[in-house]
PDB file of N, CA and C in Angstrom:
ATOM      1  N   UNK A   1     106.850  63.674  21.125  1.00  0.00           N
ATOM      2  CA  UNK A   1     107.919  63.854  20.167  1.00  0.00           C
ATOM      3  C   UNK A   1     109.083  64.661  20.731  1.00  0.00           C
ATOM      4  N   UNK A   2     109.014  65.182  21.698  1.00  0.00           N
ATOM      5  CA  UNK A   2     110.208  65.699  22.903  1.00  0.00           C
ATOM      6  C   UNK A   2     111.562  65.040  23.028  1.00  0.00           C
ATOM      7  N   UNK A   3     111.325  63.983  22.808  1.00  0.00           N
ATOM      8  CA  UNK A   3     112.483  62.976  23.079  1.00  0.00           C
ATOM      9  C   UNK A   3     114.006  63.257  21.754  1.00  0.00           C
ATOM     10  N   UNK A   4     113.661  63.330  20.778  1.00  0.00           N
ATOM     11  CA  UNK A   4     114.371  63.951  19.516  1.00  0.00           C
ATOM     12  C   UNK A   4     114.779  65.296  19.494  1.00  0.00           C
ATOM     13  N   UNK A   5     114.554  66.486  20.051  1.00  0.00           N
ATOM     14  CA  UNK A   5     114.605  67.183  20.656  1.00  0.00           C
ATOM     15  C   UNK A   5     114.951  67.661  21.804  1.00  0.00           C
ATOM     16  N   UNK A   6     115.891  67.834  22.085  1.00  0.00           N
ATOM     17  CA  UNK A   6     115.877  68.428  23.946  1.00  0.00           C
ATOM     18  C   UNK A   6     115.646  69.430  24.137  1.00  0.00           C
ATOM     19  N   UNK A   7     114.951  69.965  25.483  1.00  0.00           N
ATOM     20  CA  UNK A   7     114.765  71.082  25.527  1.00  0.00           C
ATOM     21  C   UNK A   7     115.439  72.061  25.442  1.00  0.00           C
ATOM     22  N   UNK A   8     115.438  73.190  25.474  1.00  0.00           N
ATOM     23  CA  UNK A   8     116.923  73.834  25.819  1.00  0.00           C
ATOM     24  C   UNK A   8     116.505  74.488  27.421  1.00  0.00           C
ATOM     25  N   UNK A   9     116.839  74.200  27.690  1.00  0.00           N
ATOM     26  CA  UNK A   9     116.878  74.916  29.104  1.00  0.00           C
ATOM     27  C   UNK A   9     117.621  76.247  29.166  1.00  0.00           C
ATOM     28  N   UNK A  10     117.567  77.062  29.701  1.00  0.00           N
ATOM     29  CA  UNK A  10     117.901  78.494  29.419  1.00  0.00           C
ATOM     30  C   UNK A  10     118.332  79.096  30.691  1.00  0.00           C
ATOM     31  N   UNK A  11     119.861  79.464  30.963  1.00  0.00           N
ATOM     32  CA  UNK A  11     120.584  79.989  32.749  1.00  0.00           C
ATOM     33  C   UNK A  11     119.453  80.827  32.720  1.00  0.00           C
ATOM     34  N   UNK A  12     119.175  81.381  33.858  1.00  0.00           N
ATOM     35  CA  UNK A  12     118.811  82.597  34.161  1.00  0.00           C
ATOM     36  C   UNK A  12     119.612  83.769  33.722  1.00  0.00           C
ATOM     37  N   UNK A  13     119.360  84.903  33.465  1.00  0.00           N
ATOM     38  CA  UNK A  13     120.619  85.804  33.089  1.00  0.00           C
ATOM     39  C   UNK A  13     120.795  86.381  34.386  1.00  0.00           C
ATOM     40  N   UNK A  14     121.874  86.180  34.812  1.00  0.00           N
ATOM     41  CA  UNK A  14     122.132  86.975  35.976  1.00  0.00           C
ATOM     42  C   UNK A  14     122.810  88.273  35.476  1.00  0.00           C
ATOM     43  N   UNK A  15     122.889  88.766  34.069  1.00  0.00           N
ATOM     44  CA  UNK A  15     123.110  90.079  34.055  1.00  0.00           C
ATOM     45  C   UNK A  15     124.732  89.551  33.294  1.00  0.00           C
ATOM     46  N   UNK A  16     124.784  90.467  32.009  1.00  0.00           N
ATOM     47  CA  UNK A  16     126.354  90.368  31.791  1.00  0.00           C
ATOM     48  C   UNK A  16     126.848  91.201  32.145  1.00  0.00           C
ATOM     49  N   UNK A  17     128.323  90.376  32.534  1.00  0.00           N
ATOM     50  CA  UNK A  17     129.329  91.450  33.310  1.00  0.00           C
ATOM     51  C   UNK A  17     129.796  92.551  32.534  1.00  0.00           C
ATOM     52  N   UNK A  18     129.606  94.010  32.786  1.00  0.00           N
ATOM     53  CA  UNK A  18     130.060  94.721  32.061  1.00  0.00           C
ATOM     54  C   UNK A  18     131.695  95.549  32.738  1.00  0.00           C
ATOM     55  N   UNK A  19     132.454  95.104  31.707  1.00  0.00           N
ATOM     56  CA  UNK A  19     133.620  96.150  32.312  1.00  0.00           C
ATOM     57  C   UNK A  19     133.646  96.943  32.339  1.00  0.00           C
ATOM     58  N   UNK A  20     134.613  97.927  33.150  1.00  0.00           N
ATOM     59  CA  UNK A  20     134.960  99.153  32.572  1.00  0.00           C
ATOM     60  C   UNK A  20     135.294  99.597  31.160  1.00  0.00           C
ATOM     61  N   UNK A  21     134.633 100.960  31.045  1.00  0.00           N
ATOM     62  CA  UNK A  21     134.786 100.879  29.761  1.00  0.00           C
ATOM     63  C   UNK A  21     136.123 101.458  29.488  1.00  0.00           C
ATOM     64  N   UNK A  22     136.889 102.336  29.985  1.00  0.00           N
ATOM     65  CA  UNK A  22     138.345 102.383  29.908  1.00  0.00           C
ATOM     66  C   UNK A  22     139.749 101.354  30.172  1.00  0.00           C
ATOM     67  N   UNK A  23     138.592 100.135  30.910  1.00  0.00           N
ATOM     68  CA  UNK A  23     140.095  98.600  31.045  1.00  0.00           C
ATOM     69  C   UNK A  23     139.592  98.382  28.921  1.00  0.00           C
ATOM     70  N   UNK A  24     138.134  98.751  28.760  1.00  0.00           N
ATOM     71  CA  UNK A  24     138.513  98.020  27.085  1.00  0.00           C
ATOM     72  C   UNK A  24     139.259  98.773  26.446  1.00  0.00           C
ATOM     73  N   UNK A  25     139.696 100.070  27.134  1.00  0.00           N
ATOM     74  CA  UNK A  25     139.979 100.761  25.604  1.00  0.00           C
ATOM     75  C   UNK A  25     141.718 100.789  25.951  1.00  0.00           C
ATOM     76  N   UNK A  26     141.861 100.159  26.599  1.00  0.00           N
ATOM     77  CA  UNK A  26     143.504  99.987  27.440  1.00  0.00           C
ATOM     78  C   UNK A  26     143.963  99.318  26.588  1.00  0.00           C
ATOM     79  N   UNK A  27     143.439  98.393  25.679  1.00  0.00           N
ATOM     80  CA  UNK A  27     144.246  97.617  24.802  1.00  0.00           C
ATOM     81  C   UNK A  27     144.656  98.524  23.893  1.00  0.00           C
ATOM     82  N   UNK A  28     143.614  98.757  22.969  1.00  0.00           N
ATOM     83  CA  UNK A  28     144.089  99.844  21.556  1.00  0.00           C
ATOM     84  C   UNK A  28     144.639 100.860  21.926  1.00  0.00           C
ATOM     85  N   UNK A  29     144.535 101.377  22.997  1.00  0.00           N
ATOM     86  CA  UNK A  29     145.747 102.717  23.342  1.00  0.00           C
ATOM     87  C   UNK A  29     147.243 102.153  23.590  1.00  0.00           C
ATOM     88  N   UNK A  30     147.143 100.731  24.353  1.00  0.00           N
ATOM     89  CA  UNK A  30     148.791 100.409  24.294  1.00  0.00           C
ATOM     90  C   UNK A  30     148.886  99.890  22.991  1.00  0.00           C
ATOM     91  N   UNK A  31     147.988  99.151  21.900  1.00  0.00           N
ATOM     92  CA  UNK A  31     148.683  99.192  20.497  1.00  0.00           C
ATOM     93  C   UNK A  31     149.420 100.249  20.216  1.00  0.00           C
ATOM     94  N   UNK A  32     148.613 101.428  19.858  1.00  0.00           N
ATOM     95  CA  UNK A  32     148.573 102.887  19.626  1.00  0.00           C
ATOM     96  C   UNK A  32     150.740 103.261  19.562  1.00  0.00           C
ATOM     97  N   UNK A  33     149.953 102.760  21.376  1.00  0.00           N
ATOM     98  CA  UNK A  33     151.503 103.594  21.828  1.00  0.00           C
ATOM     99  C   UNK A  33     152.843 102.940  21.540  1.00  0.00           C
ATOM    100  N   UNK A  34     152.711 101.585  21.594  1.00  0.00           N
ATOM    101  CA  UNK A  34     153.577 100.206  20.889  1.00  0.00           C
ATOM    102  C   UNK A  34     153.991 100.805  19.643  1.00  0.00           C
ATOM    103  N   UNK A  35     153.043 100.896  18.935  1.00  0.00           N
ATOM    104  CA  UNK A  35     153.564 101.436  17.232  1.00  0.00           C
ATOM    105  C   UNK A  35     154.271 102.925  17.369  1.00  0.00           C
ATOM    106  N   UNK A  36     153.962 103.558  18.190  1.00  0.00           N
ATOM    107  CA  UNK A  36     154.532 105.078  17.922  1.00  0.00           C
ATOM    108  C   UNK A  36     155.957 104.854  18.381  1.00  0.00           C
ATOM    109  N   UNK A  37     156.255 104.001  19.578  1.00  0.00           N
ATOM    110  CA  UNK A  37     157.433 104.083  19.899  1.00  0.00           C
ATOM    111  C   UNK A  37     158.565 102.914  18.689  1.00  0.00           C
ATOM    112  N   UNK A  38     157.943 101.960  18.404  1.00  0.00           N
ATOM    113  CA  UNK A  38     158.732 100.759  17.399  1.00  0.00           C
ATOM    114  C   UNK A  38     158.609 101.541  15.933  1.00  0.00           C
ATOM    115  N   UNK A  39     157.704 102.086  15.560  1.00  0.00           N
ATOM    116  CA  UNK A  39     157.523 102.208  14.095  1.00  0.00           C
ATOM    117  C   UNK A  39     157.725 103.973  13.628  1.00  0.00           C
ATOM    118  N   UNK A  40     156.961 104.218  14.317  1.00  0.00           N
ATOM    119  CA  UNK A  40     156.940 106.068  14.126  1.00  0.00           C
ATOM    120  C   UNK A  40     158.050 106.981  14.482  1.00  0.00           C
ATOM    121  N   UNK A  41     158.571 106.574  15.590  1.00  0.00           N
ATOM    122  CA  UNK A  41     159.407 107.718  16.251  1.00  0.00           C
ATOM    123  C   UNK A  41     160.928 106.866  15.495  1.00  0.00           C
ATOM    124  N   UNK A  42     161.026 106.054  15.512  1.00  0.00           N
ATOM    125  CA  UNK A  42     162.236 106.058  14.778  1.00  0.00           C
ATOM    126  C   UNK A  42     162.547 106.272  13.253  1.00  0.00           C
ATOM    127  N   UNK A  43     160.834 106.241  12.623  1.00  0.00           N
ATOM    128  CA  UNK A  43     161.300 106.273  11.428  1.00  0.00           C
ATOM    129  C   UNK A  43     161.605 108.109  11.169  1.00  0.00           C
ATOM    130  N   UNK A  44     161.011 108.948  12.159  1.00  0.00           N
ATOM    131  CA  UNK A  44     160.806 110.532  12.046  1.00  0.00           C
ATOM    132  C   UNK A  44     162.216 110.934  12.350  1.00  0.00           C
ATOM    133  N   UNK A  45     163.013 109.938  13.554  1.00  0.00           N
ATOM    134  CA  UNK A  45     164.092 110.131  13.895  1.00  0.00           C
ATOM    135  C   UNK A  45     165.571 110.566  12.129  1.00  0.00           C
ATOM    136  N   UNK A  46     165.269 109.176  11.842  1.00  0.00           N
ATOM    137  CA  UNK A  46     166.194 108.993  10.455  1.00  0.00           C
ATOM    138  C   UNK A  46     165.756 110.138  10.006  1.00  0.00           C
ATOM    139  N   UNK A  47     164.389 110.826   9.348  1.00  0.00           N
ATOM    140  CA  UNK A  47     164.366 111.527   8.094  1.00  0.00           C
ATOM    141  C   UNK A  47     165.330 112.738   8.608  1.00  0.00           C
ATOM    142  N   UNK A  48     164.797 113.273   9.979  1.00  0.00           N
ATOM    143  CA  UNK A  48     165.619 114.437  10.006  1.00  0.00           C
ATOM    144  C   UNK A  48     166.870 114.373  10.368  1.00  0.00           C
ATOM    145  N   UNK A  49     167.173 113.093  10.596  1.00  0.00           N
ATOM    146  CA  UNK A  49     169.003 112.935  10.153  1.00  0.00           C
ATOM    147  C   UNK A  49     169.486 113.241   8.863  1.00  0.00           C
ATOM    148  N   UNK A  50     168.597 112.630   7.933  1.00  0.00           N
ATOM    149  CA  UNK A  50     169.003 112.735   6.821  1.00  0.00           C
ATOM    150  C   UNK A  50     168.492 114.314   6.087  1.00  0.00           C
ATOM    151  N   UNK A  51     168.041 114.759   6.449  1.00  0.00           N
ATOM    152  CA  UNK A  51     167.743 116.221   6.257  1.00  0.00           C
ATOM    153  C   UNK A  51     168.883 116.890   6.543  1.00  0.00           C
ATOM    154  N   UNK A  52     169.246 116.317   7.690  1.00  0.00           N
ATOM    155  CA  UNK A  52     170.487 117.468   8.539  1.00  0.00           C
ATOM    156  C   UNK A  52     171.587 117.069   7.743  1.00  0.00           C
ATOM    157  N   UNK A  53     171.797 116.120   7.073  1.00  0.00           N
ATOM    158  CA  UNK A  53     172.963 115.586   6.477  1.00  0.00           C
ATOM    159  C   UNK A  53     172.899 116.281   4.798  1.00  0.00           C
ATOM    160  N   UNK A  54     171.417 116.058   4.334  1.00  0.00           N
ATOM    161  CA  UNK A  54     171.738 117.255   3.036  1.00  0.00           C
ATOM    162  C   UNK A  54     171.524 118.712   2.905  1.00  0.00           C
ATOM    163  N   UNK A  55     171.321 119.275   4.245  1.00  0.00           N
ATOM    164  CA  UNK A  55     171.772 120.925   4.503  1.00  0.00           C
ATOM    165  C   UNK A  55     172.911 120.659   4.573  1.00  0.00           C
ATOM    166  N   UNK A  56     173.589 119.732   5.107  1.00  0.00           N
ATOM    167  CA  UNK A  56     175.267 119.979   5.546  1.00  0.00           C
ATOM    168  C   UNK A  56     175.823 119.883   4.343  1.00  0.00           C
ATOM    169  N   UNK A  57     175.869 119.309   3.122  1.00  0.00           N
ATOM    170  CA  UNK A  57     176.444 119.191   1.596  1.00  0.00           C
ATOM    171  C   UNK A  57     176.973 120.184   1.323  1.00  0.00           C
ATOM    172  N   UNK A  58     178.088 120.132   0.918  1.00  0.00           N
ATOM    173  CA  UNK A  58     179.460 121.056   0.363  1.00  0.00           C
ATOM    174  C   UNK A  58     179.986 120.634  -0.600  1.00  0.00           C
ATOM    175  N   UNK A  59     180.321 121.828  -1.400  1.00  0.00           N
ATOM    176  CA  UNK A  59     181.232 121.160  -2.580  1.00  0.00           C
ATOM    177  C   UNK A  59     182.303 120.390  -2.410  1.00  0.00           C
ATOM    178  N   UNK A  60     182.587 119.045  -2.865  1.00  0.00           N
ATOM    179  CA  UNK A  60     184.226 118.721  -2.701  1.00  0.00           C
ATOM    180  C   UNK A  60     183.582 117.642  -1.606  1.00  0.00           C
ATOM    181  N   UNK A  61     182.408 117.551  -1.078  1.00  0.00           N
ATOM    182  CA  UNK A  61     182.075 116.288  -0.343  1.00  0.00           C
ATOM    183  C   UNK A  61     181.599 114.840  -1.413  1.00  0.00           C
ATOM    184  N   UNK A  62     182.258 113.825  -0.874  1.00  0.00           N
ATOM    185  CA  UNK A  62     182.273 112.704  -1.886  1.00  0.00           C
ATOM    186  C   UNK A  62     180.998 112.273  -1.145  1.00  0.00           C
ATOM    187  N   UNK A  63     179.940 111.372  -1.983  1.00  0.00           N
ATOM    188  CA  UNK A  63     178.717 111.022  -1.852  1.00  0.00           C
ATOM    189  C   UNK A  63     178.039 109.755  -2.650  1.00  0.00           C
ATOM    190  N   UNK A  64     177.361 109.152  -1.790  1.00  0.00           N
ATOM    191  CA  UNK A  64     176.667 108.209  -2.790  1.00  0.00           C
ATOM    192  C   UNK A  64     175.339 108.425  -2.568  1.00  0.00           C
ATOM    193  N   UNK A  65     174.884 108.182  -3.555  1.00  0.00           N
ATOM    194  CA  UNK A  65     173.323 108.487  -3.972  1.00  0.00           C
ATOM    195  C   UNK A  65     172.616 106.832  -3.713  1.00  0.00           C
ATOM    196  N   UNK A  66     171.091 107.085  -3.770  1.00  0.00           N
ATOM    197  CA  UNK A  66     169.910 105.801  -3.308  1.00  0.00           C
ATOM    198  C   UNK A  66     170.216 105.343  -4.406  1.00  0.00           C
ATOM    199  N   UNK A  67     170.118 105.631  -6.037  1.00  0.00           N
ATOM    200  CA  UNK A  67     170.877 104.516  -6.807  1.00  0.00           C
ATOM    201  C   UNK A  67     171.774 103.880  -7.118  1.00  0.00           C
ATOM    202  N   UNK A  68     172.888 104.249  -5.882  1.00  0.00           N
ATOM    203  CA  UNK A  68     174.575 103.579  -5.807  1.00  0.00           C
ATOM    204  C   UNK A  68     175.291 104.111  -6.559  1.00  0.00           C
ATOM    205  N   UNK A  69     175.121 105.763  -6.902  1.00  0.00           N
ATOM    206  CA  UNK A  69     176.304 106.243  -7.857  1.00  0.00           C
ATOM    207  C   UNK A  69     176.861 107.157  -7.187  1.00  0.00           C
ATOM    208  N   UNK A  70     178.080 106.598  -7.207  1.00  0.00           N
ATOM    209  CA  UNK A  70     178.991 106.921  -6.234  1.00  0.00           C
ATOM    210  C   UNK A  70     180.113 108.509  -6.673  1.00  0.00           C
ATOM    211  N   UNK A  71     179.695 109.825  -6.176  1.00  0.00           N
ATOM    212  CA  UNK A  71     180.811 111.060  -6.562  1.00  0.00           C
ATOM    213  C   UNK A  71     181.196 112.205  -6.167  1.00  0.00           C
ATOM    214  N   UNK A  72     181.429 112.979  -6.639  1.00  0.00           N
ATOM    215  CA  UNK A  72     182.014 114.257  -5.625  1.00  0.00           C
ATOM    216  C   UNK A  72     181.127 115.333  -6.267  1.00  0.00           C
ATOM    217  N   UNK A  73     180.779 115.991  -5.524  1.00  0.00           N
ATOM    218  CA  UNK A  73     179.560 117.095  -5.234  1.00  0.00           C
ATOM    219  C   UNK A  73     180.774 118.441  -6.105  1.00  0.00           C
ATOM    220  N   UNK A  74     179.980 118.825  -7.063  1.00  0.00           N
ATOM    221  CA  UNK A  74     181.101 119.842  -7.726  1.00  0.00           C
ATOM    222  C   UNK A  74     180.121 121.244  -7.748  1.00  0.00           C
ATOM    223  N   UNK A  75     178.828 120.911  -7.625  1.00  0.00           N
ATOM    224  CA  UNK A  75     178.344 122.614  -7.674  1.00  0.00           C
ATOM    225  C   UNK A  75     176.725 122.398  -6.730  1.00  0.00           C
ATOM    226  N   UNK A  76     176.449 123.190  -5.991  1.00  0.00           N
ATOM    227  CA  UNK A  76     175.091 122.975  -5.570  1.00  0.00           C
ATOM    228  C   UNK A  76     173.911 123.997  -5.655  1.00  0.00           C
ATOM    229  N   UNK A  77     172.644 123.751  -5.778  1.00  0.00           N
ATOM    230  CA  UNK A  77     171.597 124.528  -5.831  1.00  0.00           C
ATOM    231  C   UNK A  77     170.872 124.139  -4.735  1.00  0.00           C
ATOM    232  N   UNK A  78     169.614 124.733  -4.584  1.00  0.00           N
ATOM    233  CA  UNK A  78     168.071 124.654  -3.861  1.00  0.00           C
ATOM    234  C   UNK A  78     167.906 123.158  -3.707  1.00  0.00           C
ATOM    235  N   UNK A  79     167.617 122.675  -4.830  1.00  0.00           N
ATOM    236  CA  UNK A  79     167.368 121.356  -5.007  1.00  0.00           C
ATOM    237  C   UNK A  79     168.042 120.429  -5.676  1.00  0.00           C
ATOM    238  N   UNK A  80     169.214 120.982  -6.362  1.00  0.00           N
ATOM    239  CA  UNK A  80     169.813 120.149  -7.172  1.00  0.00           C
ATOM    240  C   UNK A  80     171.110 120.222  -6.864  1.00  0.00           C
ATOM    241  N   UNK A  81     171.752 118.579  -7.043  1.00  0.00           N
ATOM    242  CA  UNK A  81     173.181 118.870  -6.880  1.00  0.00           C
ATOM    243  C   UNK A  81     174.023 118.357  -8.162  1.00  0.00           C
ATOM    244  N   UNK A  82     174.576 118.844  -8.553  1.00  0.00           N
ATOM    245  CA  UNK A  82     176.006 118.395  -9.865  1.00  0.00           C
ATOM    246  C   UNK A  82     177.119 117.885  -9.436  1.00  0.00           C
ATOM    247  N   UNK A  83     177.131 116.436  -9.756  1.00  0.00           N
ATOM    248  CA  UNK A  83     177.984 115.488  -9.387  1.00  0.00           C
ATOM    249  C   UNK A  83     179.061 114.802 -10.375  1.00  0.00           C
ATOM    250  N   UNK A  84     179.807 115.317  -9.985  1.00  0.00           N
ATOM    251  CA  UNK A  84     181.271 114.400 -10.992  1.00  0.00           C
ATOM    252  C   UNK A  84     181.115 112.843 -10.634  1.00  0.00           C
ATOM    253  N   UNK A  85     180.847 111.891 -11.611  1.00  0.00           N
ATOM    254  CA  UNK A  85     181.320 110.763 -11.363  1.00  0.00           C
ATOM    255  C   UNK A  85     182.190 110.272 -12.113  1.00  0.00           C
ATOM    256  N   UNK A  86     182.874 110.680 -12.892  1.00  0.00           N
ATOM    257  CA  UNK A  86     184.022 110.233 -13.361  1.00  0.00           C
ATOM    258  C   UNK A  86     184.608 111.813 -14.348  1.00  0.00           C
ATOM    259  N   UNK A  87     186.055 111.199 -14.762  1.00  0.00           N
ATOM    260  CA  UNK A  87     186.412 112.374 -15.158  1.00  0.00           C
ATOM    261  C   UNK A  87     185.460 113.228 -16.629  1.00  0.00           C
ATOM    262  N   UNK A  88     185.282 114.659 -16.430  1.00  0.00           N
ATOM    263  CA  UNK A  88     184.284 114.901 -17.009  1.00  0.00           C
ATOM    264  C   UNK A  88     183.215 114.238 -17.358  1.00  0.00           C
ATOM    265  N   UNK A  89     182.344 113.440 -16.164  1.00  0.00           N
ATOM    266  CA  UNK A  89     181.131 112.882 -16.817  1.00  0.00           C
ATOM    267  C   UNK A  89     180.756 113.351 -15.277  1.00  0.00           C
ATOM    268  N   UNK A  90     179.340 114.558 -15.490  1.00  0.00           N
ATOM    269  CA  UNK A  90     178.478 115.274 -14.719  1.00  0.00           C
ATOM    270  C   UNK A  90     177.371 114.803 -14.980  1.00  0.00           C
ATOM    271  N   UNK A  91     176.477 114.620 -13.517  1.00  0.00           N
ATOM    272  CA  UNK A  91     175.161 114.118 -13.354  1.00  0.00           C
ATOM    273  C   UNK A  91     174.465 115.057 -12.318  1.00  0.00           C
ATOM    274  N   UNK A  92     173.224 115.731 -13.287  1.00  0.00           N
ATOM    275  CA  UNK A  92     172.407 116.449 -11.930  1.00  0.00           C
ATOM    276  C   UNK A  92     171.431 115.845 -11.451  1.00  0.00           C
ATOM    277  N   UNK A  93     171.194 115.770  -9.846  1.00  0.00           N
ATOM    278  CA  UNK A  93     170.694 115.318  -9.318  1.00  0.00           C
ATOM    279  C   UNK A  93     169.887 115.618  -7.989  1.00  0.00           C
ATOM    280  N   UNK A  94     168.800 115.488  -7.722  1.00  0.00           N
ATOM    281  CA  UNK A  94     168.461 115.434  -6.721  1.00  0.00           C
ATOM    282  C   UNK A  94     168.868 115.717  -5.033  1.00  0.00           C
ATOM    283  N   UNK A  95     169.338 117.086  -4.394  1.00  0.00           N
ATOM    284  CA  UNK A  95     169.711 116.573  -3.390  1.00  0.00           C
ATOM    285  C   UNK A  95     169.357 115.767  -2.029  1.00  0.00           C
ATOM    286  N   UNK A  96     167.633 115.451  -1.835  1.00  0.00           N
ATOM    287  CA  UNK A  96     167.121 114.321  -1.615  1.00  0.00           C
ATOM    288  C   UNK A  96     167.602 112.846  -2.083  1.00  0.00           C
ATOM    289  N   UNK A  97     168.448 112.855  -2.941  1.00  0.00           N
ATOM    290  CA  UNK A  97     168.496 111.381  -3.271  1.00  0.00           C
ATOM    291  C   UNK A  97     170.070 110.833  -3.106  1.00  0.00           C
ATOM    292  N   UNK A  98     170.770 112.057  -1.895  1.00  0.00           N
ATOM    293  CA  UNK A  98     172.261 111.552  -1.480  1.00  0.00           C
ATOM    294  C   UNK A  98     171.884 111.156  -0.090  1.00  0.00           C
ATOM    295  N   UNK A  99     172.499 109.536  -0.240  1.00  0.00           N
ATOM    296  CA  UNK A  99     172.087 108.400   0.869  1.00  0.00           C
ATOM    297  C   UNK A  99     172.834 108.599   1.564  1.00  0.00           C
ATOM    298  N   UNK A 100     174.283 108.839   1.621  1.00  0.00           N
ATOM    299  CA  UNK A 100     174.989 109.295   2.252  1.00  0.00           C
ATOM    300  C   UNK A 100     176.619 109.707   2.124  1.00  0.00           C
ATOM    301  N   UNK A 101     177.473 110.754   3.134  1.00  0.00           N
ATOM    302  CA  UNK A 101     178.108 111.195   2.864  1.00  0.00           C
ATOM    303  C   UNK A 101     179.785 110.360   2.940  1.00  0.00           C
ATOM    304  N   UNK A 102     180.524 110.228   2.003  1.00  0.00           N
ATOM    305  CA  UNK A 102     182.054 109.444   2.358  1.00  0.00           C
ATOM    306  C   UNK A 102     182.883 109.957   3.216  1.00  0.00           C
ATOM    307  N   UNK A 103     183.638 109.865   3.537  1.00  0.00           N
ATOM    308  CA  UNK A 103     184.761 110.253   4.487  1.00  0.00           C
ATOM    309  C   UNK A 103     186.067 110.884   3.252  1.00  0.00           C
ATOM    310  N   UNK A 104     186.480 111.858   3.417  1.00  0.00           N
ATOM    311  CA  UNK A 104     187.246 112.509   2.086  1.00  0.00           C
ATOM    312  C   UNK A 104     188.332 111.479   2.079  1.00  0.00           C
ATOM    313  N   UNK A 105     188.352 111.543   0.700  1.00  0.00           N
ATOM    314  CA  UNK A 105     189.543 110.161  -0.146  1.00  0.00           C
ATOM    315  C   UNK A 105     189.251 108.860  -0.217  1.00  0.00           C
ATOM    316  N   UNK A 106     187.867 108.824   0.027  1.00  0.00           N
ATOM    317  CA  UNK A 106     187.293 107.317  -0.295  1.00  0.00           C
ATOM    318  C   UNK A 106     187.163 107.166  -1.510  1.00  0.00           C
ATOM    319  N   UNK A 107     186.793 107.911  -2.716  1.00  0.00           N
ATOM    320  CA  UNK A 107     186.873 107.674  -4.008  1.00  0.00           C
ATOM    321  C   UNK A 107     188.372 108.010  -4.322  1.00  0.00           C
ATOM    322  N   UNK A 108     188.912 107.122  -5.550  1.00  0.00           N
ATOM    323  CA  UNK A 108     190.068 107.495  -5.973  1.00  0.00           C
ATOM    324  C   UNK A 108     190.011 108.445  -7.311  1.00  0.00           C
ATOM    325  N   UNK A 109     190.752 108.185  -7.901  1.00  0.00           N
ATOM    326  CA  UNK A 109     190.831 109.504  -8.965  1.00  0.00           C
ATOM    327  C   UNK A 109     189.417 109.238  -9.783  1.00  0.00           C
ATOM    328  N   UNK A 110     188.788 110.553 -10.329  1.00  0.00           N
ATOM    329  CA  UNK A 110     187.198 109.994 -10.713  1.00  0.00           C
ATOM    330  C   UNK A 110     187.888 110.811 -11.970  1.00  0.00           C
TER     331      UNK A 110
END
């Protein structure tokens, strides 16, 4: 009844090749390092730009905020800034949440 069946015949093991174990780990360390340089270091780069940009905030600096409201910085605190966006209409806000700073006289009369 052999015939329905084949045998399996079986290599000899001449032994599996074992690599080094530091060529395996060469891959996931250049992932590693791939991501730190594409993903990590630039994103660490921005925050403390943008850190350095809301220590620098002064009164009388025009600004737009992450929700697109666009005004002039009229009083500042610790954490909060008071923003004119139009005439007498004041919004306090977050100074984390100014995206960034205008160039003076980019807003017109608010």
């Amino acid at each position: 009844m052999s015939f329905f069946i084949p045998d399996a015949l079986a290599q000899e093991a001449a032994g599996a090749a074992q690599g080094d174990p530091l060529l395996s780990l060469l891959f996931p360390i250049g992932l590693v390092v791939i991501l730190y340089f594409l993903m990590i270091r630039p994103q660490v780069k921005r925050q403390k730009e943008h850190k350095k940009m809301v220590d620098a905030l002064a009164k009388g600096d025009e600004i737009v905020t992450a929700g697109g409201i666009a005004g002039r910085v009229i009083d500042l605190g610790d954490n909060f800034a008071l923003v004119e966006v139009a005439d007498g209409v004041q919004v306090k806000m977050r100074r984390v949440a100014v995206e960034s700073v205008l160039p003076k006289g980019s807003l017109k009369e608010l």
